[in-house]
Protein backbone atom coordinates (compact mmCIF):
# COMPACT_ATOMS: atom_id res chain seq x y z
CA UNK A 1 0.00 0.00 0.00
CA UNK A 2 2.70 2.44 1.00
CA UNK A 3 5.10 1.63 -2.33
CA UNK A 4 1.52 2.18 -4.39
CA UNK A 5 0.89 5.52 -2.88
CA UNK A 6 4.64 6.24 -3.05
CA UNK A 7 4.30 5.10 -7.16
CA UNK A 8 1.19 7.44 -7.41
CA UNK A 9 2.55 10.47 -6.13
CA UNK A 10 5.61 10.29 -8.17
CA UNK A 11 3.45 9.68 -11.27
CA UNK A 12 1.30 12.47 -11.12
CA UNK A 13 2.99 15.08 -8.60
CA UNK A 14 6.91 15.05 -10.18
CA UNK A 15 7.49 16.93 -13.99
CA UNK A 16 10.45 15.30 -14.05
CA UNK A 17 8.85 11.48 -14.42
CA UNK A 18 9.42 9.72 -17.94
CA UNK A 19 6.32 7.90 -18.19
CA UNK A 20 4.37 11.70 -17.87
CA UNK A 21 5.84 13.06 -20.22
CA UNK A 22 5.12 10.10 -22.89
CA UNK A 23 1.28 9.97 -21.71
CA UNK A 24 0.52 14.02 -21.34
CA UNK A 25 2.51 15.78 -23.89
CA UNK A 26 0.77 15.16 -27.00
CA UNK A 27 -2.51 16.09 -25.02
CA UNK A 28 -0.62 19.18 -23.60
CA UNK A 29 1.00 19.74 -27.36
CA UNK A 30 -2.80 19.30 -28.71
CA UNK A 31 -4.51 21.71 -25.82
CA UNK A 32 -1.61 24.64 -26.36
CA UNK A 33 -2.22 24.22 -30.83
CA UNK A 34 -5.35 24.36 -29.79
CA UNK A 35 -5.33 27.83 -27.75
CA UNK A 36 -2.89 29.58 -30.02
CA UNK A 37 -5.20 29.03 -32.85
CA UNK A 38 -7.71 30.62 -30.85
CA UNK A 39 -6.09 33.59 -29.68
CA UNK A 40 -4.44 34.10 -33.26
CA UNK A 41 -7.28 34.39 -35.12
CA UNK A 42 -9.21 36.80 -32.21
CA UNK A 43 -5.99 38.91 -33.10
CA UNK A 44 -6.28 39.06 -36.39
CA UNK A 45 -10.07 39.71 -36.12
CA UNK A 46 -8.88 42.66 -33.82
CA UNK A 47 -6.32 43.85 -36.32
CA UNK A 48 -9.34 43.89 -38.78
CA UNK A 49 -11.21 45.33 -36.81
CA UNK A 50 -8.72 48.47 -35.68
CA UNK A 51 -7.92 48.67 -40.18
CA UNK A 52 -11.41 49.47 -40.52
CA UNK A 53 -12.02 51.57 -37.62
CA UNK A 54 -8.89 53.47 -38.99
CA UNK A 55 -10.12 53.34 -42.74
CA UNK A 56 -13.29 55.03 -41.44
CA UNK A 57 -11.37 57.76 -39.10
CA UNK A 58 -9.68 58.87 -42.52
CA UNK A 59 -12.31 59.06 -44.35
CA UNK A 60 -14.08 61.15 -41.91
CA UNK A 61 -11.40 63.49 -41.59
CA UNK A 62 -9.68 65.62 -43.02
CA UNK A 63 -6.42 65.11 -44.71
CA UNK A 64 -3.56 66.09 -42.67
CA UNK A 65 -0.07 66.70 -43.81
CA UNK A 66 2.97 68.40 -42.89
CA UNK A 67 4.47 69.19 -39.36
CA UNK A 68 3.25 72.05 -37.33
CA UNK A 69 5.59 74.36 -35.52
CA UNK A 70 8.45 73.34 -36.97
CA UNK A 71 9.87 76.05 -38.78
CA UNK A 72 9.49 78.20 -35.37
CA UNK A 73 11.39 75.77 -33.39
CA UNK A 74 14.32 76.04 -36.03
CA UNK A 75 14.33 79.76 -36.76
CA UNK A 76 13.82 80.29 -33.28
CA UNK A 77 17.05 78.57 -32.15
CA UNK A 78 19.03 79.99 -35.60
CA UNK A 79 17.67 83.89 -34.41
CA UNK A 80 17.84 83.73 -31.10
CA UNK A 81 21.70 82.43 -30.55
CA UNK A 82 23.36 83.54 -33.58
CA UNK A 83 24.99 85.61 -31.60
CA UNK A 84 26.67 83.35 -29.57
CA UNK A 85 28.59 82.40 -32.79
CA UNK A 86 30.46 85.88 -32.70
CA UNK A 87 30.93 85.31 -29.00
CA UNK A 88 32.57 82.08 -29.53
CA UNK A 89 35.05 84.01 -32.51
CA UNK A 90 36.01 86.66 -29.88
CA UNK A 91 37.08 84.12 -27.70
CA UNK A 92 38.89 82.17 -29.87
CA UNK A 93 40.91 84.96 -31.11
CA UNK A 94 41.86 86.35 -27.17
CA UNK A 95 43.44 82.87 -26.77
CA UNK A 96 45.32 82.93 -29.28
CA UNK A 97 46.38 86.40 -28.57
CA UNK A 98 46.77 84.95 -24.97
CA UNK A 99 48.41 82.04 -26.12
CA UNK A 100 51.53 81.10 -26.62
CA UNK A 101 52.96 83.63 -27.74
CA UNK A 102 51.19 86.59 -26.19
CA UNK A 103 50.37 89.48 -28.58
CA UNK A 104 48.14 91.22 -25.66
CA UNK A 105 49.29 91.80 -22.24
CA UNK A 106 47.77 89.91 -19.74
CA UNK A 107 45.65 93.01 -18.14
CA UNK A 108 44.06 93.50 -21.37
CA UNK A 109 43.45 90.37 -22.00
CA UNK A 110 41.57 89.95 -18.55
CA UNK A 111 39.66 93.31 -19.38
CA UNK A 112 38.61 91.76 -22.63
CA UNK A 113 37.60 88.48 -21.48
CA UNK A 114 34.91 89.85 -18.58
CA UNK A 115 33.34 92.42 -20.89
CA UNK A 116 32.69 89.35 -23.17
CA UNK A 117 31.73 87.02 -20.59
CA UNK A 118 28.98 90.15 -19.68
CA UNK A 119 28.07 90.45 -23.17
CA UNK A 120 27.77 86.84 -23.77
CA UNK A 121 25.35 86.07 -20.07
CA UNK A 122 23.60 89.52 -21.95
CA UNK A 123 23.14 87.59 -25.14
CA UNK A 124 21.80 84.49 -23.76
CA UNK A 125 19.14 86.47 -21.76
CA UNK A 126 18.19 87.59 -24.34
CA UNK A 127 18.58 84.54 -26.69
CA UNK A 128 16.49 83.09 -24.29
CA UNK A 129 13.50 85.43 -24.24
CA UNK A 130 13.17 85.34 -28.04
CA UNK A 131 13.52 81.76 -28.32
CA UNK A 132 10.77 81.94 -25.76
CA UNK A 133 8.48 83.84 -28.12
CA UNK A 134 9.02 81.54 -30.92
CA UNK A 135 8.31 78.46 -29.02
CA UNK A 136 5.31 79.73 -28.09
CA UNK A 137 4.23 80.38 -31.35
CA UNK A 138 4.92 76.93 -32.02
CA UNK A 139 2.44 75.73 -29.69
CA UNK A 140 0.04 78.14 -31.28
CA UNK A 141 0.24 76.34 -34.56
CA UNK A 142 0.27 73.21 -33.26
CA UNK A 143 -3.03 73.83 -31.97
CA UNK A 144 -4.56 75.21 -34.58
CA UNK A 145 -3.37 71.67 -36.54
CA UNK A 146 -5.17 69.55 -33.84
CA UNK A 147 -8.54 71.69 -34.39
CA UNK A 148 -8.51 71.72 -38.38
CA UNK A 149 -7.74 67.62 -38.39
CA UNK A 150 -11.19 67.67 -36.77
CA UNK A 151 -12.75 69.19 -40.55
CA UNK A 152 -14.79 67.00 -42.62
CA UNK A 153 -13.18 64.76 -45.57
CA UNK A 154 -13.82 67.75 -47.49
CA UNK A 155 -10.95 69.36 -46.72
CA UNK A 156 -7.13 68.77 -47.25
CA UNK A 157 -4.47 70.62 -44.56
CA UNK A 158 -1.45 70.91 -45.05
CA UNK A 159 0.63 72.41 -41.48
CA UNK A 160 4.01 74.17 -41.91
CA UNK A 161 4.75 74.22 -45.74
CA UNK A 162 6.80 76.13 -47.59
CA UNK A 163 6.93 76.49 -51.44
CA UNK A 164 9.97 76.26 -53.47
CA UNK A 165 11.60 79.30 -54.51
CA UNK A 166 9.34 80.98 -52.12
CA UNK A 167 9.77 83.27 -49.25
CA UNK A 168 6.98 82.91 -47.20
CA UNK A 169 6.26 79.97 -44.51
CA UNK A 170 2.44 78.69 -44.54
CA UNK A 171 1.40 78.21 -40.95
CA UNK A 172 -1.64 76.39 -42.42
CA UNK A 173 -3.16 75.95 -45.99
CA UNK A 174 -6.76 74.32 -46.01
CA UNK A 175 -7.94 73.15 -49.64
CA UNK A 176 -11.18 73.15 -49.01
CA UNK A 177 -14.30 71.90 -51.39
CA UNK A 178 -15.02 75.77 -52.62
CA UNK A 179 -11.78 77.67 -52.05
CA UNK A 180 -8.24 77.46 -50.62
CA UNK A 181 -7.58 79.14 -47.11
CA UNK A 182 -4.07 80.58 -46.00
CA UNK A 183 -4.43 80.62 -42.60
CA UNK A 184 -1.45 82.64 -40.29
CA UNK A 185 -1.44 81.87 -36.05
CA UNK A 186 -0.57 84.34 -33.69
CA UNK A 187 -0.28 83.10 -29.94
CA UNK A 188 -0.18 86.89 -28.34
CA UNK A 189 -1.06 87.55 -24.87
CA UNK A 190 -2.82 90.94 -24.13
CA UNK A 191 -5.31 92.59 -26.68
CA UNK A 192 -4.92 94.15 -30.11
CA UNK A 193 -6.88 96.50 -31.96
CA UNK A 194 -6.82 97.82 -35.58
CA UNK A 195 -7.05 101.49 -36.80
CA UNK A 196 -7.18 102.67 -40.37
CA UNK A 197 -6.65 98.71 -41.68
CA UNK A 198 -3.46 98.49 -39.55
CA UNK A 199 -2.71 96.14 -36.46
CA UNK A 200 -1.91 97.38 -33.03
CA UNK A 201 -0.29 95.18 -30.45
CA UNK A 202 -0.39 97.45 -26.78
CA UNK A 203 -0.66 100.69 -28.60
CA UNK A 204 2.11 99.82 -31.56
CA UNK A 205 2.04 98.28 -34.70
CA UNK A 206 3.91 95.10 -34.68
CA UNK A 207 8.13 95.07 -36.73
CA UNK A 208 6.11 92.65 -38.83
CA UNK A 209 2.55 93.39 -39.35
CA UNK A 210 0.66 90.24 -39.49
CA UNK A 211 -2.10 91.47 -42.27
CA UNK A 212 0.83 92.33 -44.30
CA UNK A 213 2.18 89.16 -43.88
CA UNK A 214 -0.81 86.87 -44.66
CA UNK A 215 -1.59 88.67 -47.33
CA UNK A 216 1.96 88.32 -48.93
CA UNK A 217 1.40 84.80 -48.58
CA UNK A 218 -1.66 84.51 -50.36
CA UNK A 219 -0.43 86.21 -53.31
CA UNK A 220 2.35 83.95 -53.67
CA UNK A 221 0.31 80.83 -53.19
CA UNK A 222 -1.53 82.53 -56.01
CA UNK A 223 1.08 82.90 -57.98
CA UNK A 224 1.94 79.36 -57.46
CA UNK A 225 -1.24 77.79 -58.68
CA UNK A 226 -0.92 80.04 -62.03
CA UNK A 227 2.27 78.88 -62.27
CA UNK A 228 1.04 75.05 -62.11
CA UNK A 229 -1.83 75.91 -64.38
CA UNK A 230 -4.51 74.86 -61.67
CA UNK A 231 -6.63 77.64 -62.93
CA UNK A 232 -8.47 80.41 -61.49
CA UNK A 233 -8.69 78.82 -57.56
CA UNK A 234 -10.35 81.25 -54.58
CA UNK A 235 -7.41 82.14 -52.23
CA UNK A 236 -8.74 83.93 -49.09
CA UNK A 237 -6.41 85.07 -45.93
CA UNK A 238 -6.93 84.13 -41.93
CA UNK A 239 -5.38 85.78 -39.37
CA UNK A 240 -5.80 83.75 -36.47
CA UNK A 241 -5.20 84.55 -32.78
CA UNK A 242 -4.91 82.80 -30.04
CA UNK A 243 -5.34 84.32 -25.92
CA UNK A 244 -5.79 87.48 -27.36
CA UNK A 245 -8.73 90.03 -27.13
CA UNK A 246 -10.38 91.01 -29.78
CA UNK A 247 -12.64 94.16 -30.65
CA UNK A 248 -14.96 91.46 -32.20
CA UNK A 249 -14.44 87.47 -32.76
CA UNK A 250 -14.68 87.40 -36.00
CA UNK A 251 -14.44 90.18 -38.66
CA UNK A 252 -13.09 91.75 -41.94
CA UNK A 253 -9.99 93.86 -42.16
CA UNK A 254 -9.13 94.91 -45.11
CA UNK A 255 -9.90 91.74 -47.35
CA UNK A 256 -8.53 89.66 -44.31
CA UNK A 257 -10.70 87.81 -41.95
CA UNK A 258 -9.58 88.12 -38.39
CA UNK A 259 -10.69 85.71 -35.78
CA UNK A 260 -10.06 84.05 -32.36
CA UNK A 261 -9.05 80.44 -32.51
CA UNK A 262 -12.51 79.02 -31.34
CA UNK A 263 -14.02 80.21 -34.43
CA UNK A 264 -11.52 79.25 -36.85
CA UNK A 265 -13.34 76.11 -37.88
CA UNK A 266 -16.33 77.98 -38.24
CA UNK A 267 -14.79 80.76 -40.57
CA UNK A 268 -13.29 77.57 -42.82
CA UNK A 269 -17.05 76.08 -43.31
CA UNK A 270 -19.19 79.30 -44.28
CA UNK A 271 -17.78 80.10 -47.64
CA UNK A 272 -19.68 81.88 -50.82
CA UNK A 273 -17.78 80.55 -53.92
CA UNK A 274 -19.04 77.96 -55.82
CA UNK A 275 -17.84 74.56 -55.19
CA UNK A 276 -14.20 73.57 -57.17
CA UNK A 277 -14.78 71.16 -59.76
CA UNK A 278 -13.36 68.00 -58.31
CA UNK A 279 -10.14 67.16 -60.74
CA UNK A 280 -9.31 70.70 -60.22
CA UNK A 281 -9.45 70.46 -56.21
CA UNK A 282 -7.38 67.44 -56.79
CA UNK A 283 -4.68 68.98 -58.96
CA UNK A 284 -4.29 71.57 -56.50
CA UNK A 285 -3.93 68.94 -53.48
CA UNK A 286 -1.23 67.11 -55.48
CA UNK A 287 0.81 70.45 -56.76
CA UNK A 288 0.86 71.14 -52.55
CA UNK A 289 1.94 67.43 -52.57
CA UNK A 290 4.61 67.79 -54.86
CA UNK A 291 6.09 70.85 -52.64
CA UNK A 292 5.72 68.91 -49.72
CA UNK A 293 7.98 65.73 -51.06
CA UNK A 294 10.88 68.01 -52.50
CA UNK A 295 10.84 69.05 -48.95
């Protein structure tokens, strides 16, 4: 009784026992094919299932392309420390006045080296500051991206382009299904206010005025679809501001439509030109394309 007990045990209790190996794997092979199949094909059906959810996401958005706040980020950083560049020569050229042979005594050479260790703390300040300011308009743009990818499939953005040849940088250019949009962000704190068609940003008109700007963007992205023979395609100018007061949400100054963020989408949708004939909408989509891939 004790040696059948003993026999048992060992049988059933140890994984190390010959004889249950022989006997259970193939059932333990046949169980695990088994369960793999199973969870296999529920992740295919889930891949399936995510495809089409995705499929149906696109095609009830709008098309987004492009990067927003990019070319801030990387003209912020080339304007705001450029200066450290001539700091850098200066120094290099005390050493080797220091060094080894001196061509400066070493008074002067002290002299010169605080004054530009003052001017170069002075430049990163302000460095700093300005790279500050273009950073946040960064994030201004990048918002603006997140609320126009919410548009209907009727539209087409296209976030931080810039055309070949061209001097002008496209916050935003929405191809919609009656006209083309160029739309310009400005993240300002504070309130403007406009007199006699100009801006005013705390009682001054901005170094570069925004309507001027906008506008000088639209004519070129004009000139670009004559130049690609797209035909005669509606171009209208946004200004678009974001944490900033404005004497009204959205109006008109001269030929530019000025509006807070929240109403951007809204400005986009109520359009009065008739509707672009469909091969034409696309050959304007794929011209932007083409600009985009050179890129």
């Amino acid at each position: 009784m004790k040696n059948r007990r003993f026999y048992i045990r060992r049988f059933f209790l140890c994984p190390n026992t010959g004889k249950r190996k022989r006997l259970f794997d193939p059932l333990v092979e046949g169980v695990r094919f088994f369960c793999m199949n199973i969870v296999s094909a529920r992740r295919s059906d889930y891949i399936l299932r995510m495809e089409n959810t995705k499929e149906q996401l696109s095609s009830r958005f709008a098309q987004v392309y492009g990067s927003p706040g990019e070319a801030p980020r990387v003209l912020g950083l080339l304007r705001a420390f450029w200066p450290l560049l001539v700091i850098c020569f200066l120094t290099g050229y005390l050493l080797r006045a220091a060094l080894p042979v001196p061509d400066l005594q070493p008074t002067h050479v002290g002299v010169l080296f605080f004054l530009l260790a003052i001017g170069a703390a002075f430049l990163l300040a302000w460095g700093d500051r300005r790279l500050g300011n273009f950073l946040k308009g960064a994030k201004g743009e990048e918002w603006v991206a997140h609320e126009l990818a919410f548009l209907s499939s009727e539209y087409a953005v296209f976030n931080g382009l810039r055309l070949g040849g061209g001097k002008q940088n496209f916050d935003h250019i929405i191809v919609g299904p009656a006209s083309v949009f160029v739309v310009e962000t400005k993240n300002w704190k504070g309130s403007v206010e406009f007199r006699e068609g100009k801006l005013y940003a705390g009682g001054k008109e901005p170094s570069r005025p925004p309507l001027r700007q906008v506008k000088a963007a639209a004519a070129e992205l004009v000139s670009f679809f004559d130049d690609a023979n797209c035909g005669d395609i509606p171009v209208h100018s946004v200004l678009c501001f974001l944490g900033t007061e404005l004497p009204q949400e959205i109006m008109n100054v001269n030929g530019v439509v000025v509006c807070k963020g929240e109403k951007l989408t809204e400005v986009l949708q109520e359009t009065f030109d008739d509707p672009i004939q469909p091969t034409r909408r696309e050959m304007v989509i794929g011209e932007l394309l083409k600009v985009m891939n050179d890129d």
